[in-house]
Protein backbone atom coordinates (compact mmCIF):
# COMPACT_ATOMS: atom_id res chain seq x y z
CA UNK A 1 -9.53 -26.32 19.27
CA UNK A 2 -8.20 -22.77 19.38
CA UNK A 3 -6.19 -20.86 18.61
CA UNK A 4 -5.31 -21.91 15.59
CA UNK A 5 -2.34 -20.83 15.26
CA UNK A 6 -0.97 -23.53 17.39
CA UNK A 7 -1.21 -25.88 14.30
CA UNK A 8 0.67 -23.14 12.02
CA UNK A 9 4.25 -23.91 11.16
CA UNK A 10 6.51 -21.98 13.13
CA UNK A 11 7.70 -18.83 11.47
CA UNK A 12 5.06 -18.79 8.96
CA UNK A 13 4.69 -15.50 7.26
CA UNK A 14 0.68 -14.87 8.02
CA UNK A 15 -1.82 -13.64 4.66
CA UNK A 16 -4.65 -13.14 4.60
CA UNK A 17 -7.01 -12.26 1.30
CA UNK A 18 -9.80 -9.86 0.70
CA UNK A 19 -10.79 -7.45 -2.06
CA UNK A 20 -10.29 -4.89 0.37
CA UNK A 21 -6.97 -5.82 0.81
CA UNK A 22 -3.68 -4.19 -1.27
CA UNK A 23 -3.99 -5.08 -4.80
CA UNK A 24 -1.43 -6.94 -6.26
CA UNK A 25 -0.43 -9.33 -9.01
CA UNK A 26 -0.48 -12.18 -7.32
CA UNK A 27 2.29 -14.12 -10.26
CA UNK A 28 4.90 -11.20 -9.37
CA UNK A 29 3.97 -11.20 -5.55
CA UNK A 30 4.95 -14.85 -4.86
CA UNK A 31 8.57 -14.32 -6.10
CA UNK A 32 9.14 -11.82 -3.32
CA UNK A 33 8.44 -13.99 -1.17
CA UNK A 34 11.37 -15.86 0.61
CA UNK A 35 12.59 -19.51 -0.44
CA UNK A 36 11.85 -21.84 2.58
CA UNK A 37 10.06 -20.21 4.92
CA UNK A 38 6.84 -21.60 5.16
CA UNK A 39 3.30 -19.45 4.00
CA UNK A 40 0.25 -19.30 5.38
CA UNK A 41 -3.27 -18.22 3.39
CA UNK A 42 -6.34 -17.01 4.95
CA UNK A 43 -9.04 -17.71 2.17
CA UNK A 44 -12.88 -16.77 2.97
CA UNK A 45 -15.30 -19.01 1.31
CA UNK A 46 -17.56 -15.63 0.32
CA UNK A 47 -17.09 -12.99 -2.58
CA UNK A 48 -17.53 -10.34 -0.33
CA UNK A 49 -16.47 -9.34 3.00
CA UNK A 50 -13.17 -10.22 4.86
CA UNK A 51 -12.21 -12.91 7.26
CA UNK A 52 -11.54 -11.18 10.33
CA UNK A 53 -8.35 -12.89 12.48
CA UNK A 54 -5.85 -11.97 14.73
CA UNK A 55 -2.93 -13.18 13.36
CA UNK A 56 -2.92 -12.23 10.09
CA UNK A 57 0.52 -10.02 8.76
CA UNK A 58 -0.67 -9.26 5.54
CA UNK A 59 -3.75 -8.62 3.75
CA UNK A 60 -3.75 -9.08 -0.43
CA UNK A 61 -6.49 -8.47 -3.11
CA UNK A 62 -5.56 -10.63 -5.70
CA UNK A 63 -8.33 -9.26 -8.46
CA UNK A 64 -9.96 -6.20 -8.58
CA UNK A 65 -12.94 -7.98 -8.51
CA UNK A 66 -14.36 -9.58 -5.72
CA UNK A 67 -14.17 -13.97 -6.08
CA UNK A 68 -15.19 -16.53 -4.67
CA UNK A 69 -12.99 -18.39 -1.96
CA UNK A 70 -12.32 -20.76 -4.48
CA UNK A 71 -11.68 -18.82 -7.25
CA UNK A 72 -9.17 -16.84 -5.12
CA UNK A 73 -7.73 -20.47 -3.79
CA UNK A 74 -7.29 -20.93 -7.48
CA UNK A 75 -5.67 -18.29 -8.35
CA UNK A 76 -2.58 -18.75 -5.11
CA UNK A 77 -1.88 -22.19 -6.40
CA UNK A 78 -2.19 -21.23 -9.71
CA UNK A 79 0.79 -18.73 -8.98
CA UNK A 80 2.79 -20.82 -6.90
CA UNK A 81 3.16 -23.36 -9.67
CA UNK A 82 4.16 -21.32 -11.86
């Protein structure tokens, strides 16, 4: 059922990904984000185009190259592990 955001955590910083988005390094980018507040990712499952929502704050690139949704998925947990 819509809208999805209804099943977001409340306060959830919004981000959405697309190689259209701002570039950055995604291992640097997660430690600005801030401790305990809860993050949301909007991943397409494509390697080109952008998933198109209304409640996204943010939009990243996270390779200059355009991936697959989970290659990108990959690369988010990847950097939140570390």
């Amino acid at each position: 059922k819509n809208p999805v955001t209804q099943y977001l955590p409340t306060g959830a910083r919004k981000i959405g990904t697309s190689k259209t988005g701002k570039l950055v390094n995604i291992n640097e980018w997660v430690t600005t984000l801030p401790e305990g507040k809860p993050v949301v990712f909007t991943l397409g499952a494509l390697a080109h185009g952008k998933v198109e929502t209304d409640y996204e704050e943010e939009c990243i690139s996270v390779s200059e190259y355009p991936l697959s949704g989970s290659v990108a998925a990959g690369k988010v947990c990847c950097a939140f592990e570390q």
